[in-house]
PDB file of N, CA and C in Angstrom:
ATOM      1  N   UNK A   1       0.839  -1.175   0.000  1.00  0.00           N
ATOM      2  CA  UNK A   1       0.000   0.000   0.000  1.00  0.00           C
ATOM      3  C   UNK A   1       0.887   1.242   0.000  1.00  0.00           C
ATOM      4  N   UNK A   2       0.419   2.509  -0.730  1.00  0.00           N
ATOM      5  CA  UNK A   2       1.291   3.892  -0.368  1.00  0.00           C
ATOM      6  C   UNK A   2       1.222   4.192   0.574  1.00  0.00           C
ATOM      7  N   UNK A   3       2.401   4.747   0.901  1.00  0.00           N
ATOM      8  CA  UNK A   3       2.095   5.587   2.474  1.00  0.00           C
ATOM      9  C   UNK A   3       1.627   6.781   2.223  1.00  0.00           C
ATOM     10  N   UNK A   4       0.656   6.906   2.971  1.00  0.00           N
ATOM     11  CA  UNK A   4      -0.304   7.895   3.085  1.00  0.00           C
ATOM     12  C   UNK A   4       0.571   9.199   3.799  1.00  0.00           C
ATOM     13  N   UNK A   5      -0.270  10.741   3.574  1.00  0.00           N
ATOM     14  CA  UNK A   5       0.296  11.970   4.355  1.00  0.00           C
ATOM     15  C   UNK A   5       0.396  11.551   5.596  1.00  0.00           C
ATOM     16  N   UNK A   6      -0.849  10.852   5.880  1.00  0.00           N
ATOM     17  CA  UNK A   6      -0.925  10.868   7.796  1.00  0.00           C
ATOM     18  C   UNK A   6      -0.039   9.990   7.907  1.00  0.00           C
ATOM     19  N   UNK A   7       0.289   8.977   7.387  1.00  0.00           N
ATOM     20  CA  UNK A   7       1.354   8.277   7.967  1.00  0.00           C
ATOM     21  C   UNK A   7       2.982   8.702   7.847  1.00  0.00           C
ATOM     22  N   UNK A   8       2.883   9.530   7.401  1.00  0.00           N
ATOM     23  CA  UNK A   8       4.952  10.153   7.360  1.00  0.00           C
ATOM     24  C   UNK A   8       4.221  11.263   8.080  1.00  0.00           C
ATOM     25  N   UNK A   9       3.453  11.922   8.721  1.00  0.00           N
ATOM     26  CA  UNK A   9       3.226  12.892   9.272  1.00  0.00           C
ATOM     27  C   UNK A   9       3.069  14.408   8.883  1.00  0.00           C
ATOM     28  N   UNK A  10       2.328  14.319   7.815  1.00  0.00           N
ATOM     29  CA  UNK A  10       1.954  15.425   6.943  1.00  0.00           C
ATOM     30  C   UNK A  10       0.259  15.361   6.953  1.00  0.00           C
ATOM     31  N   UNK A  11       0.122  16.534   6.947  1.00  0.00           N
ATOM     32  CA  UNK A  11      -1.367  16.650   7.060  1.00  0.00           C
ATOM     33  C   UNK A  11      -1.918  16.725   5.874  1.00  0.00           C
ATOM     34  N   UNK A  12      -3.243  16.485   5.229  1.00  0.00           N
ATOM     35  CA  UNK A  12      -4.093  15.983   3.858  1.00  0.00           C
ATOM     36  C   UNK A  12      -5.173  17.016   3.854  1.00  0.00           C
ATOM     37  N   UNK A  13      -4.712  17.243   2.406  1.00  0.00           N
ATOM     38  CA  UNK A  13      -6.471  18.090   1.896  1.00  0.00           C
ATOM     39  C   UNK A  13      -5.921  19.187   1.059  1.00  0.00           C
ATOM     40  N   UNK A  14      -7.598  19.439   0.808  1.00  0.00           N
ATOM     41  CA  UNK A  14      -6.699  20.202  -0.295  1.00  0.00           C
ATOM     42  C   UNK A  14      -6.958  21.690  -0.064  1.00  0.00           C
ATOM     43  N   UNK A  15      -7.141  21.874   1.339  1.00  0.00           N
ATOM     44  CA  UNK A  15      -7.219  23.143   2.084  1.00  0.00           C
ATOM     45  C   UNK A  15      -5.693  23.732   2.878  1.00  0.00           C
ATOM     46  N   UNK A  16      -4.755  22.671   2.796  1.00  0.00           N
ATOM     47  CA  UNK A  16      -3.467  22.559   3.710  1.00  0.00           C
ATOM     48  C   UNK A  16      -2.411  23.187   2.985  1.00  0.00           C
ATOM     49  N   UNK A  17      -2.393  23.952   3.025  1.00  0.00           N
ATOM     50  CA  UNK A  17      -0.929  24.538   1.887  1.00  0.00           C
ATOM     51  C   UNK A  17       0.632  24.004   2.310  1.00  0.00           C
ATOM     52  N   UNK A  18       0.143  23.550   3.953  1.00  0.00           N
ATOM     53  CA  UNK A  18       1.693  22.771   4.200  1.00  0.00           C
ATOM     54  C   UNK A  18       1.933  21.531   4.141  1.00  0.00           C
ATOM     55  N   UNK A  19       0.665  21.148   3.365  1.00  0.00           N
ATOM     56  CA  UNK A  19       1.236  19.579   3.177  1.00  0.00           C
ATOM     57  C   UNK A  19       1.790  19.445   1.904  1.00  0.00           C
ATOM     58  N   UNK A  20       1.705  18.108   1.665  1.00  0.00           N
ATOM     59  CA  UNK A  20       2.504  16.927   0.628  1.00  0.00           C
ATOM     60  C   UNK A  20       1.677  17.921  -0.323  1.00  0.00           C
ATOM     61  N   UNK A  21       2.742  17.755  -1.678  1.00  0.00           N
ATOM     62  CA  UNK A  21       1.870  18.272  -2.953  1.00  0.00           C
ATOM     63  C   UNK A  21       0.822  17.284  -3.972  1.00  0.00           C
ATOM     64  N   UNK A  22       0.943  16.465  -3.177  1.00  0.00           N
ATOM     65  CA  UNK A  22      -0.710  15.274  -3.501  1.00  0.00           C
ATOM     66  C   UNK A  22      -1.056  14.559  -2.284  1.00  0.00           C
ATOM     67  N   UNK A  23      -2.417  15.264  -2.636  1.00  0.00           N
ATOM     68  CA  UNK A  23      -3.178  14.297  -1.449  1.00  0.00           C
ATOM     69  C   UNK A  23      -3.024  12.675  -1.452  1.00  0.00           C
ATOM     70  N   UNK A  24      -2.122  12.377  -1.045  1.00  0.00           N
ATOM     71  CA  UNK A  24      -2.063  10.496  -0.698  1.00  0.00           C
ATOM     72  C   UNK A  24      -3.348  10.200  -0.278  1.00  0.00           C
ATOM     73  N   UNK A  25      -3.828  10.473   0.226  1.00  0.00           N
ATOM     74  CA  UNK A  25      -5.265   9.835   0.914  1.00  0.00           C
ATOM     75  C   UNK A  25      -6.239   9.661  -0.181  1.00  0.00           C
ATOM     76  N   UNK A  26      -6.304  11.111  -0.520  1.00  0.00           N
ATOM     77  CA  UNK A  26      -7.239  11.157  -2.251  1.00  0.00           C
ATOM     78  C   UNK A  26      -6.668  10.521  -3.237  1.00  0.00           C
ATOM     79  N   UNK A  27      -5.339   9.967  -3.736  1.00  0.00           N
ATOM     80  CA  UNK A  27      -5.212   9.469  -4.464  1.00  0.00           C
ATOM     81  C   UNK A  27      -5.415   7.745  -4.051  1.00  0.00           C
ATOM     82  N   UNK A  28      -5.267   7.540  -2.735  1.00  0.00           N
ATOM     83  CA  UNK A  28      -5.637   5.770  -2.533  1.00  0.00           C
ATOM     84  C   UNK A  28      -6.804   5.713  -2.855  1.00  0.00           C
ATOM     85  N   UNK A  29      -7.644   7.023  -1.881  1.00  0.00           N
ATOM     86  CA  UNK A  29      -9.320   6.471  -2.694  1.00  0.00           C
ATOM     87  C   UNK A  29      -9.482   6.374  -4.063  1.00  0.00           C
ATOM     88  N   UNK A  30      -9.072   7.387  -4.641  1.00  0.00           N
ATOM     89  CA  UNK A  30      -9.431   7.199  -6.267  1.00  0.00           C
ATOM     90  C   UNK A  30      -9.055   6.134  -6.837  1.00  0.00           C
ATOM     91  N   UNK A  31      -8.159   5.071  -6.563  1.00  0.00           N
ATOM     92  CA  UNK A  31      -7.245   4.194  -6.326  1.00  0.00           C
ATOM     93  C   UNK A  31      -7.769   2.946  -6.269  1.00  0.00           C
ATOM     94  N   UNK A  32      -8.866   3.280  -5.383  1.00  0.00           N
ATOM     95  CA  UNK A  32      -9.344   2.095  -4.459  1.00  0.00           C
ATOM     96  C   UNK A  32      -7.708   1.199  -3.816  1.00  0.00           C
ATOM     97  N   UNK A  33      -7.152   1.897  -3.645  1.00  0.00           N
ATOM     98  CA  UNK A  33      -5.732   1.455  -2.621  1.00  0.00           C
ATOM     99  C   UNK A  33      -4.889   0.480  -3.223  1.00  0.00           C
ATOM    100  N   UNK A  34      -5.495   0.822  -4.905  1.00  0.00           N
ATOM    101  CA  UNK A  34      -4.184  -0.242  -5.343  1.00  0.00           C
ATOM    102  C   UNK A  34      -3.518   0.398  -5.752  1.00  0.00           C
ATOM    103  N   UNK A  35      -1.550  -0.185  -5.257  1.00  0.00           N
ATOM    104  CA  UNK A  35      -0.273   0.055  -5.281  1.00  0.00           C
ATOM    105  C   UNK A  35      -0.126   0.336  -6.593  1.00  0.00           C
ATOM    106  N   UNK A  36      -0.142  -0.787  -7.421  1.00  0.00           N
ATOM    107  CA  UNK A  36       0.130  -0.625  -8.878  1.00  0.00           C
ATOM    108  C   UNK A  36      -0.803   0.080  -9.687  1.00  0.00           C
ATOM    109  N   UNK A  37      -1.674   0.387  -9.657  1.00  0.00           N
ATOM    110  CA  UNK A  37      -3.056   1.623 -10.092  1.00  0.00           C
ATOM    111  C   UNK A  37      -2.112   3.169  -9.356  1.00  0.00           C
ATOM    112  N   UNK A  38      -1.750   2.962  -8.233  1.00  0.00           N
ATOM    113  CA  UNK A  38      -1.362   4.143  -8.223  1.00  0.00           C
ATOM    114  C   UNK A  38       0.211   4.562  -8.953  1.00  0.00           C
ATOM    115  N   UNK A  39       1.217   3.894  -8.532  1.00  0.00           N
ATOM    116  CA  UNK A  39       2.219   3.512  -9.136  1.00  0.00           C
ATOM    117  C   UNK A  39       2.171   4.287 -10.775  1.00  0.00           C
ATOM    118  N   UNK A  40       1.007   3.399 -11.723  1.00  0.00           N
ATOM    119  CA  UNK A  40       0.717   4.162 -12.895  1.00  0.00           C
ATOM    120  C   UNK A  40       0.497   5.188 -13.125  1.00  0.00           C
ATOM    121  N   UNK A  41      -1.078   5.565 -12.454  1.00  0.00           N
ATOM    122  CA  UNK A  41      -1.233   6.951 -12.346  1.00  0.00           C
ATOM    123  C   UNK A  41       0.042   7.606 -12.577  1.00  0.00           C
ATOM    124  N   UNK A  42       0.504   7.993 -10.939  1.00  0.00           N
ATOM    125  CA  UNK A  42       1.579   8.810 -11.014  1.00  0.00           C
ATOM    126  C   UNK A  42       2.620   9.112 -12.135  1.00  0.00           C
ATOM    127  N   UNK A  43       3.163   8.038 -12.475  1.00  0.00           N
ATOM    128  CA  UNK A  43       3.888   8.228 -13.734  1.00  0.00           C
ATOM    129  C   UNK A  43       3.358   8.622 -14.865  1.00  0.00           C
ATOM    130  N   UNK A  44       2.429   8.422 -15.044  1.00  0.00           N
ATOM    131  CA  UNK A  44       1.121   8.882 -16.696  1.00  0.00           C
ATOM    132  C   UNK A  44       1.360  10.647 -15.978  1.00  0.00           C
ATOM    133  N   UNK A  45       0.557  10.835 -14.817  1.00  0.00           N
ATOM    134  CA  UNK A  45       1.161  11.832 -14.316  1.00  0.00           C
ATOM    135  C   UNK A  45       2.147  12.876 -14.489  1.00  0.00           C
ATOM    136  N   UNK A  46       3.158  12.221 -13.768  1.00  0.00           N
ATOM    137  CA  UNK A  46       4.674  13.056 -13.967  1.00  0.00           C
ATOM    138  C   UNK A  46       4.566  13.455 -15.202  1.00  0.00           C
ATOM    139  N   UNK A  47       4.560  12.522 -15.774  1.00  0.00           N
ATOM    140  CA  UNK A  47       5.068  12.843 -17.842  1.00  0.00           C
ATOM    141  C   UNK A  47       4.255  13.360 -18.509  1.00  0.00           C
ATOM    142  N   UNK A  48       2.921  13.791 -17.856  1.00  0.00           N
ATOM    143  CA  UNK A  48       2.013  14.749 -18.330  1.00  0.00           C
ATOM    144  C   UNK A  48       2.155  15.889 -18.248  1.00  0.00           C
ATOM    145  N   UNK A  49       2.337  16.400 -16.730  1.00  0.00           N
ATOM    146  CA  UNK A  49       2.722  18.067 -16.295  1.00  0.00           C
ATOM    147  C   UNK A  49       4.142  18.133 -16.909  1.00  0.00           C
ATOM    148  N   UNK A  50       5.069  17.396 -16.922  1.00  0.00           N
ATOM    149  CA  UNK A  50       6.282  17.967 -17.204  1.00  0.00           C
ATOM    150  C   UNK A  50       6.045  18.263 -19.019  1.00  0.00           C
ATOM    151  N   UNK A  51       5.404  17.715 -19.661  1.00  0.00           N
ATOM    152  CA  UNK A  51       4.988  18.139 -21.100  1.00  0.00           C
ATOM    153  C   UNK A  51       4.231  19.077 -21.232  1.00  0.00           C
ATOM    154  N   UNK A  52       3.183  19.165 -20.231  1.00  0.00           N
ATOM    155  CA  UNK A  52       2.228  20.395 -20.467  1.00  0.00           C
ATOM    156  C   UNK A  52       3.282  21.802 -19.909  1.00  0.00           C
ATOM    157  N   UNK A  53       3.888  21.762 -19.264  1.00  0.00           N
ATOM    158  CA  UNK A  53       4.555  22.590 -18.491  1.00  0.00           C
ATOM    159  C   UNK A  53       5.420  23.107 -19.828  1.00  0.00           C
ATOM    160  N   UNK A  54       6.161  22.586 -20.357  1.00  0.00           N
ATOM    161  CA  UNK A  54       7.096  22.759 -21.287  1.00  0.00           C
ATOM    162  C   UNK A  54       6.392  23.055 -22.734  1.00  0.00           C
ATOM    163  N   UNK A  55       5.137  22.860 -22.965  1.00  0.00           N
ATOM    164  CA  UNK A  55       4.226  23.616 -23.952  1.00  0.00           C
ATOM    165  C   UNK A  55       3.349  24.862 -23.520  1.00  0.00           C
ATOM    166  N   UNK A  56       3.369  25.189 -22.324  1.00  0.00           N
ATOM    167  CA  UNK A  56       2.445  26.455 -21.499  1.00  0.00           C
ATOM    168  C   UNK A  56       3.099  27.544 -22.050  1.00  0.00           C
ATOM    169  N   UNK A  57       3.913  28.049 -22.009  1.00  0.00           N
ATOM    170  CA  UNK A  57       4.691  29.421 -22.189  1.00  0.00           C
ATOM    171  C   UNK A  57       4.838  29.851 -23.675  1.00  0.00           C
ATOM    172  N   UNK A  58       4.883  29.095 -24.273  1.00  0.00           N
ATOM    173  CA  UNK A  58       4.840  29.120 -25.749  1.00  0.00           C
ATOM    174  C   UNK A  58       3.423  29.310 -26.451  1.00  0.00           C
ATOM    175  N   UNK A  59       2.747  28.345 -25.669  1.00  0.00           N
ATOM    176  CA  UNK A  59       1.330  28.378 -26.518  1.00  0.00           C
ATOM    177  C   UNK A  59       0.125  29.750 -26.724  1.00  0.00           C
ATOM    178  N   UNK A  60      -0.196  30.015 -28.207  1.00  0.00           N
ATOM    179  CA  UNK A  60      -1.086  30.684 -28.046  1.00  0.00           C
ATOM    180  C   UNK A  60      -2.297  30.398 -27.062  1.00  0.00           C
ATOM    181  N   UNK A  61      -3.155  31.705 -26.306  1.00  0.00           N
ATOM    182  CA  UNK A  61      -4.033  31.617 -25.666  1.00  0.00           C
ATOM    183  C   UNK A  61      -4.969  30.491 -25.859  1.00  0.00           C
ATOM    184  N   UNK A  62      -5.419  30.240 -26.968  1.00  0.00           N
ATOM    185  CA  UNK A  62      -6.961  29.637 -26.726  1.00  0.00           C
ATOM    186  C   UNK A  62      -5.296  27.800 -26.520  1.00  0.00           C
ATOM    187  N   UNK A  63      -4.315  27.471 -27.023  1.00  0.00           N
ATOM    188  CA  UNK A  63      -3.910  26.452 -26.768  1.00  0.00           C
ATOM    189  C   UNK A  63      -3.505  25.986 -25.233  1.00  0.00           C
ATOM    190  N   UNK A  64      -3.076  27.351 -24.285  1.00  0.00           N
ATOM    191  CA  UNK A  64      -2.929  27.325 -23.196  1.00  0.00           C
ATOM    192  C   UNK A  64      -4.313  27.018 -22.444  1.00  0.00           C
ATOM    193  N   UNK A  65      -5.382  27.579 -23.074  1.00  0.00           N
ATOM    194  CA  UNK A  65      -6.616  26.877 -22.425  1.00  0.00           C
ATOM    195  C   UNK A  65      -6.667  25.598 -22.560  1.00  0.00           C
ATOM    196  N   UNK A  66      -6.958  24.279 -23.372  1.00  0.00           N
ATOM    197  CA  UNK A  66      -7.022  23.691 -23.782  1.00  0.00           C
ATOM    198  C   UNK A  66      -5.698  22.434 -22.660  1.00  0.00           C
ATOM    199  N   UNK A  67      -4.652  23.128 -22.876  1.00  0.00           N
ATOM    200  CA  UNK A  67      -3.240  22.572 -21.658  1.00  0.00           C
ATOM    201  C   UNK A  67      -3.712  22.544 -20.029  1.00  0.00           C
ATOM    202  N   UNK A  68      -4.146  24.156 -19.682  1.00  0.00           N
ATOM    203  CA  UNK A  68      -4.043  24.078 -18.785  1.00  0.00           C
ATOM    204  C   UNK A  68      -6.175  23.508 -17.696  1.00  0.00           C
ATOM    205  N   UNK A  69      -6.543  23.431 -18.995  1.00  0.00           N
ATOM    206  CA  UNK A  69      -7.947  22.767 -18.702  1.00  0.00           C
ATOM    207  C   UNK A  69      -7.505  21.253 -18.434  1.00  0.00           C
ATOM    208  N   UNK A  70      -6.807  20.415 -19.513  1.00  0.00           N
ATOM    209  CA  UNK A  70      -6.428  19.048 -19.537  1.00  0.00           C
ATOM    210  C   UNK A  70      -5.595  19.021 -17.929  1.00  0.00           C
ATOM    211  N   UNK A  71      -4.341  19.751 -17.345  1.00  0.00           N
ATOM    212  CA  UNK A  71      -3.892  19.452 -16.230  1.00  0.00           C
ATOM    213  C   UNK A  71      -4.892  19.394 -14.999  1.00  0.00           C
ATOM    214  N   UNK A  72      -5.455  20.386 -15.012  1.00  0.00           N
ATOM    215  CA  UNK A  72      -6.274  21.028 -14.226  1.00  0.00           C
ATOM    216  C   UNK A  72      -7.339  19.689 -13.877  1.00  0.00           C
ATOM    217  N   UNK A  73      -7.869  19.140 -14.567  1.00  0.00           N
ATOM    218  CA  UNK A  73      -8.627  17.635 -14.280  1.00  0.00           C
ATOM    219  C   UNK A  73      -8.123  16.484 -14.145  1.00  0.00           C
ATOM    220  N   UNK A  74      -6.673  16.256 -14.426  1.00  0.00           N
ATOM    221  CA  UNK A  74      -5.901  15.559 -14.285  1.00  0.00           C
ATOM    222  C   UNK A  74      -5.239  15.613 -13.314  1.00  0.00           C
ATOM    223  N   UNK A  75      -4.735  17.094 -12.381  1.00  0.00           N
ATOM    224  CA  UNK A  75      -4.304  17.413 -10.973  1.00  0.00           C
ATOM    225  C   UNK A  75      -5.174  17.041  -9.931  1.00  0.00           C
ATOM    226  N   UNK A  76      -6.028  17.050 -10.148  1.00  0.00           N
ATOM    227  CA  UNK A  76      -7.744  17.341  -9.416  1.00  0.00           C
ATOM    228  C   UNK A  76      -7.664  15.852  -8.737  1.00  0.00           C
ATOM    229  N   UNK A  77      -7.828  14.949 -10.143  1.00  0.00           N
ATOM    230  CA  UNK A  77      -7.959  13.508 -10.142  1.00  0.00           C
ATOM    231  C   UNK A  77      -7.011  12.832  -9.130  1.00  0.00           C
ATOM    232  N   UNK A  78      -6.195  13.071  -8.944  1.00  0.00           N
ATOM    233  CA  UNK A  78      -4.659  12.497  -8.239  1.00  0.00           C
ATOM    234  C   UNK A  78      -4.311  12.780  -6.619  1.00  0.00           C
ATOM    235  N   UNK A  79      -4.902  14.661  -6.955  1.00  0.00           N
ATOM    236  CA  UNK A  79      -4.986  14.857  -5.272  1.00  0.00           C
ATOM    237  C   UNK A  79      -3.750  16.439  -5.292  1.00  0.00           C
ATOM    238  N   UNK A  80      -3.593  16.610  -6.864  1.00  0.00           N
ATOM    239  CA  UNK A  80      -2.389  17.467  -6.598  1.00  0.00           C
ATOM    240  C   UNK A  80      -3.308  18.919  -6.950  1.00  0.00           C
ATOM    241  N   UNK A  81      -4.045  19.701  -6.003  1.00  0.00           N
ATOM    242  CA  UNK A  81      -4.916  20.557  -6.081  1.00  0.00           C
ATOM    243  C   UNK A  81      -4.578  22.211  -5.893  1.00  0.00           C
ATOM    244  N   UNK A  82      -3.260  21.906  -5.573  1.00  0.00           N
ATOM    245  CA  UNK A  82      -2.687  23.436  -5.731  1.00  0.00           C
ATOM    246  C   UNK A  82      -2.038  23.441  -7.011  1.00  0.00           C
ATOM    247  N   UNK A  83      -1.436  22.533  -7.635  1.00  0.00           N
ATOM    248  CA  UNK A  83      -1.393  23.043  -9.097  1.00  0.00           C
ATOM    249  C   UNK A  83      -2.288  22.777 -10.189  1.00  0.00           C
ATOM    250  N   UNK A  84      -3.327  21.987  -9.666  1.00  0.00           N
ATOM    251  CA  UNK A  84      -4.424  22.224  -9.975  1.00  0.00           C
ATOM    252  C   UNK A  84      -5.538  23.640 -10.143  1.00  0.00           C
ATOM    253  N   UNK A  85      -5.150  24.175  -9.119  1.00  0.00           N
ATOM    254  CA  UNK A  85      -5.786  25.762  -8.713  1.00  0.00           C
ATOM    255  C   UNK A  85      -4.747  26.228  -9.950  1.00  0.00           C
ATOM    256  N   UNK A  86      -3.944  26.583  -9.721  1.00  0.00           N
ATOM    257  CA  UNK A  86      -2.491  27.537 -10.623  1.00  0.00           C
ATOM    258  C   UNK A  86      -3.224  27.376 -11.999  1.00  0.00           C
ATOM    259  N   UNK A  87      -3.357  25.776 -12.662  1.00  0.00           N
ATOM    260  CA  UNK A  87      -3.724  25.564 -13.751  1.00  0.00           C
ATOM    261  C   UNK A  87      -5.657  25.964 -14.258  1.00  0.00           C
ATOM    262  N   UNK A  88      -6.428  26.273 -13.160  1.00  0.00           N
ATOM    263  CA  UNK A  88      -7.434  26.989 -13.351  1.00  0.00           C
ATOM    264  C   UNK A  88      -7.619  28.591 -13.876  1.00  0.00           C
ATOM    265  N   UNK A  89      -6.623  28.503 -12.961  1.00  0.00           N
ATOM    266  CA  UNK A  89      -6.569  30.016 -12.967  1.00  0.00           C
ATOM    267  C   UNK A  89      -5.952  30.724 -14.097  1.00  0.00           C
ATOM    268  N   UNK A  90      -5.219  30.157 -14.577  1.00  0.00           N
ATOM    269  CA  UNK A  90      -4.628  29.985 -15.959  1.00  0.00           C
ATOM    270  C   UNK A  90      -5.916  29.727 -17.099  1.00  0.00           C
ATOM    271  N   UNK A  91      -6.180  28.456 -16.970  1.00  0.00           N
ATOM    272  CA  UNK A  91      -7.716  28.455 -17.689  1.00  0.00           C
ATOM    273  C   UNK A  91      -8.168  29.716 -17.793  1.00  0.00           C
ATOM    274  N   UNK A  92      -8.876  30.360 -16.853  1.00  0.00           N
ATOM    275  CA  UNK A  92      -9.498  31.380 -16.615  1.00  0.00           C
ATOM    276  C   UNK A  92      -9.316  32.540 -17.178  1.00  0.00           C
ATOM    277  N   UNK A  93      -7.887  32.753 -17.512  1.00  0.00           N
ATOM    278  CA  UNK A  93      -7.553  33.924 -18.210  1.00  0.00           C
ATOM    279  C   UNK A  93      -6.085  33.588 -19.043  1.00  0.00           C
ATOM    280  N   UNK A  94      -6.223  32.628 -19.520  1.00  0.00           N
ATOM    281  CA  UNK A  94      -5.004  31.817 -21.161  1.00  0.00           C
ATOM    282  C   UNK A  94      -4.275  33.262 -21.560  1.00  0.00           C
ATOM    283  N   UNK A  95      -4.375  34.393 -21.215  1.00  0.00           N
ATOM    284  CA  UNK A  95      -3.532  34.930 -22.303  1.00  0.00           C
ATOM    285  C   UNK A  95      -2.933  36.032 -20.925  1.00  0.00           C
ATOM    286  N   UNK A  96      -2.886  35.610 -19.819  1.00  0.00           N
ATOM    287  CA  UNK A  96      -2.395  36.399 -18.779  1.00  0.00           C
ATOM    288  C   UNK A  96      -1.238  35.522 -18.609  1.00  0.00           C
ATOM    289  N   UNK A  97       0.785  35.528 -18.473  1.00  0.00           N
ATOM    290  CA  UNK A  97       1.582  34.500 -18.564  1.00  0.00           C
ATOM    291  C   UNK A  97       1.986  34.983 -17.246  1.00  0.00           C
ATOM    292  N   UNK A  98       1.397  35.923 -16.481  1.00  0.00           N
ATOM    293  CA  UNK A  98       1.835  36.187 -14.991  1.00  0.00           C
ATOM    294  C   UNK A  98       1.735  34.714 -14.324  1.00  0.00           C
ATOM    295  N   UNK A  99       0.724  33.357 -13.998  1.00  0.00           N
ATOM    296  CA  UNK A  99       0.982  32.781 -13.128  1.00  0.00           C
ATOM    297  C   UNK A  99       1.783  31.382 -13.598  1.00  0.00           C
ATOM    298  N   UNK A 100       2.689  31.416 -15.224  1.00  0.00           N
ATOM    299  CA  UNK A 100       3.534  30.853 -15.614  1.00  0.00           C
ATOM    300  C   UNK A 100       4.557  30.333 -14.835  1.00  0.00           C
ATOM    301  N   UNK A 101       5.072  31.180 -13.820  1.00  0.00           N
ATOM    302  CA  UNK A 101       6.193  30.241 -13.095  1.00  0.00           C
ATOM    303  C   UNK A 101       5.600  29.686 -12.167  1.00  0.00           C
ATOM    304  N   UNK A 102       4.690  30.544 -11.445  1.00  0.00           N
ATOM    305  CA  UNK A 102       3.888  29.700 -10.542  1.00  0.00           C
ATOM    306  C   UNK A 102       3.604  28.140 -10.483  1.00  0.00           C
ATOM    307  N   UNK A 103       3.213  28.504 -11.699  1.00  0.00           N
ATOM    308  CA  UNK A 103       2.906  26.583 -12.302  1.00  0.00           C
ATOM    309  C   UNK A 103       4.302  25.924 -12.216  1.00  0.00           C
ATOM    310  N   UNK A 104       5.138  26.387 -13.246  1.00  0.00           N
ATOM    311  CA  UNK A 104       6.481  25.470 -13.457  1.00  0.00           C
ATOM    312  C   UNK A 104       6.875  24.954 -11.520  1.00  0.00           C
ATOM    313  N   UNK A 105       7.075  26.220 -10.813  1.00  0.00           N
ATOM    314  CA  UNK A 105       7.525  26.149  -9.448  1.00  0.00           C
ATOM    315  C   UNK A 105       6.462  24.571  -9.124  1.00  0.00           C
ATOM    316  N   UNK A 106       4.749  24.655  -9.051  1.00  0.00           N
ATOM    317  CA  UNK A 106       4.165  23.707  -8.737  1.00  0.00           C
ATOM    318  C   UNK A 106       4.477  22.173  -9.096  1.00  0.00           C
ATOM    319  N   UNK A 107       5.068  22.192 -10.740  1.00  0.00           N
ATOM    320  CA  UNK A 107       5.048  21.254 -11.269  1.00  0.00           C
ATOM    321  C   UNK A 107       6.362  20.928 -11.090  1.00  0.00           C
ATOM    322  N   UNK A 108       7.082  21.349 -10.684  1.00  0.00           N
ATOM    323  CA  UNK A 108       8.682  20.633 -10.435  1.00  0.00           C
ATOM    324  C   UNK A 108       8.242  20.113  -8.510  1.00  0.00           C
ATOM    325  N   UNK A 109       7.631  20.807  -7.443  1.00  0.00           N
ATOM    326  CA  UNK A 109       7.760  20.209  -6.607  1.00  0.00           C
ATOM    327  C   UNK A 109       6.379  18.681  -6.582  1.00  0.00           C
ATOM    328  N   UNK A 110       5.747  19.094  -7.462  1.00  0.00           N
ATOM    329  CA  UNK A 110       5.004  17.729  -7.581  1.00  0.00           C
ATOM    330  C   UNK A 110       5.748  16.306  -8.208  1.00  0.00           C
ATOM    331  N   UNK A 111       6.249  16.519  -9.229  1.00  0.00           N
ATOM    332  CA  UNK A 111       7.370  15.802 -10.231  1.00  0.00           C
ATOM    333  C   UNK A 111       8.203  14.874  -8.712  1.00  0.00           C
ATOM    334  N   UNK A 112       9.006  15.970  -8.589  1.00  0.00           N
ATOM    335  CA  UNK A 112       9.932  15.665  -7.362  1.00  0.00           C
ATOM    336  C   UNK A 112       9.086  15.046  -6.277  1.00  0.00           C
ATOM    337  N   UNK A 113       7.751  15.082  -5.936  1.00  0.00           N
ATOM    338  CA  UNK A 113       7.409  14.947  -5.017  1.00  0.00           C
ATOM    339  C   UNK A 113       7.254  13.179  -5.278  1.00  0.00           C
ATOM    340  N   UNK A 114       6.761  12.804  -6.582  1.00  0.00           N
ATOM    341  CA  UNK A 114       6.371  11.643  -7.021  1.00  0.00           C
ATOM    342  C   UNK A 114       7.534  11.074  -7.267  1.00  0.00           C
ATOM    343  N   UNK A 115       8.682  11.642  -7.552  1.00  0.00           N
ATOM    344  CA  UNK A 115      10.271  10.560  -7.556  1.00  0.00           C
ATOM    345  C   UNK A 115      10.417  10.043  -6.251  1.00  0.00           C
ATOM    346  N   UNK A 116       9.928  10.730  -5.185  1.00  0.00           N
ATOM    347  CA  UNK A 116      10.533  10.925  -4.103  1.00  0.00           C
ATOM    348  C   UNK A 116      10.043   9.318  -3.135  1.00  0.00           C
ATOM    349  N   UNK A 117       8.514   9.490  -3.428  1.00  0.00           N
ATOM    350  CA  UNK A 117       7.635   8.176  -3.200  1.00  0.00           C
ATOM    351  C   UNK A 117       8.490   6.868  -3.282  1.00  0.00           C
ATOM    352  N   UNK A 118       8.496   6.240  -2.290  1.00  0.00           N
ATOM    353  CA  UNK A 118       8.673   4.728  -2.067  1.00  0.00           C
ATOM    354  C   UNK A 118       7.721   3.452  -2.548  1.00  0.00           C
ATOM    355  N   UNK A 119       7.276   3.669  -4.016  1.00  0.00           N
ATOM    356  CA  UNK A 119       5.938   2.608  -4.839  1.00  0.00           C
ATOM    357  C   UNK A 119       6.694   2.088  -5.635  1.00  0.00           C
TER     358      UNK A 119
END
């Protein structure tokens, strides 16, 4: 099974700005607590934001919608809900590149966060 936030001693949700940058808890449920279901995920994951990330800055507006709509339900799904938020908010206004690093910053400590995992 993953180890969960509560169990390394990090607190869960997606109200906590000092926790883990994915909800472990939300991702076992979505999961239904299988290792290798999550295992996948994550990696389909990783190699998603780090591609969308690396097409964001470049892309015309209506394509940055389209990027940061696809992360944005895909962050959601997993439990990673602050770059999930970043990537809404982005949605929301595609042709504003102010919260551009924001994201990259999100998506490198999520990346890292998922190398970091013992699955």
């Amino acid at each position: 099974m993953i180890v969960r936030d509560s169990e390394i001693g990090l607190s869960t949700g997606q109200f906590n700005p000092g926790g883990s940058p994915i909800d472990l808890e939300h991702l076992a449920r979505q999961t239904m607590d299988d290792v290798e279901i999550q295992r996948e995920v994550l990696k389909m994951f990783s190699d998603q934001v780090r591609s969308v990330v690396e097409k964001m800055a470049p892309a015309a507006p209506k394509e940055r919608f389209a990027l940061a709509h696809s992360l944005k339900g895909s962050a959601r799904s997993v439990g990673a809900f602050a770059l999930a938020d970043c990537a809404e908010e982005i949605e929301s206004r595609p042709e504003d590149e102010t919260p551009l690093p924001h994201l990259s910053l999100l998506a490198d400590e999520v990346c890292d966060f998922i190398a970091s995992l013992k699955i």
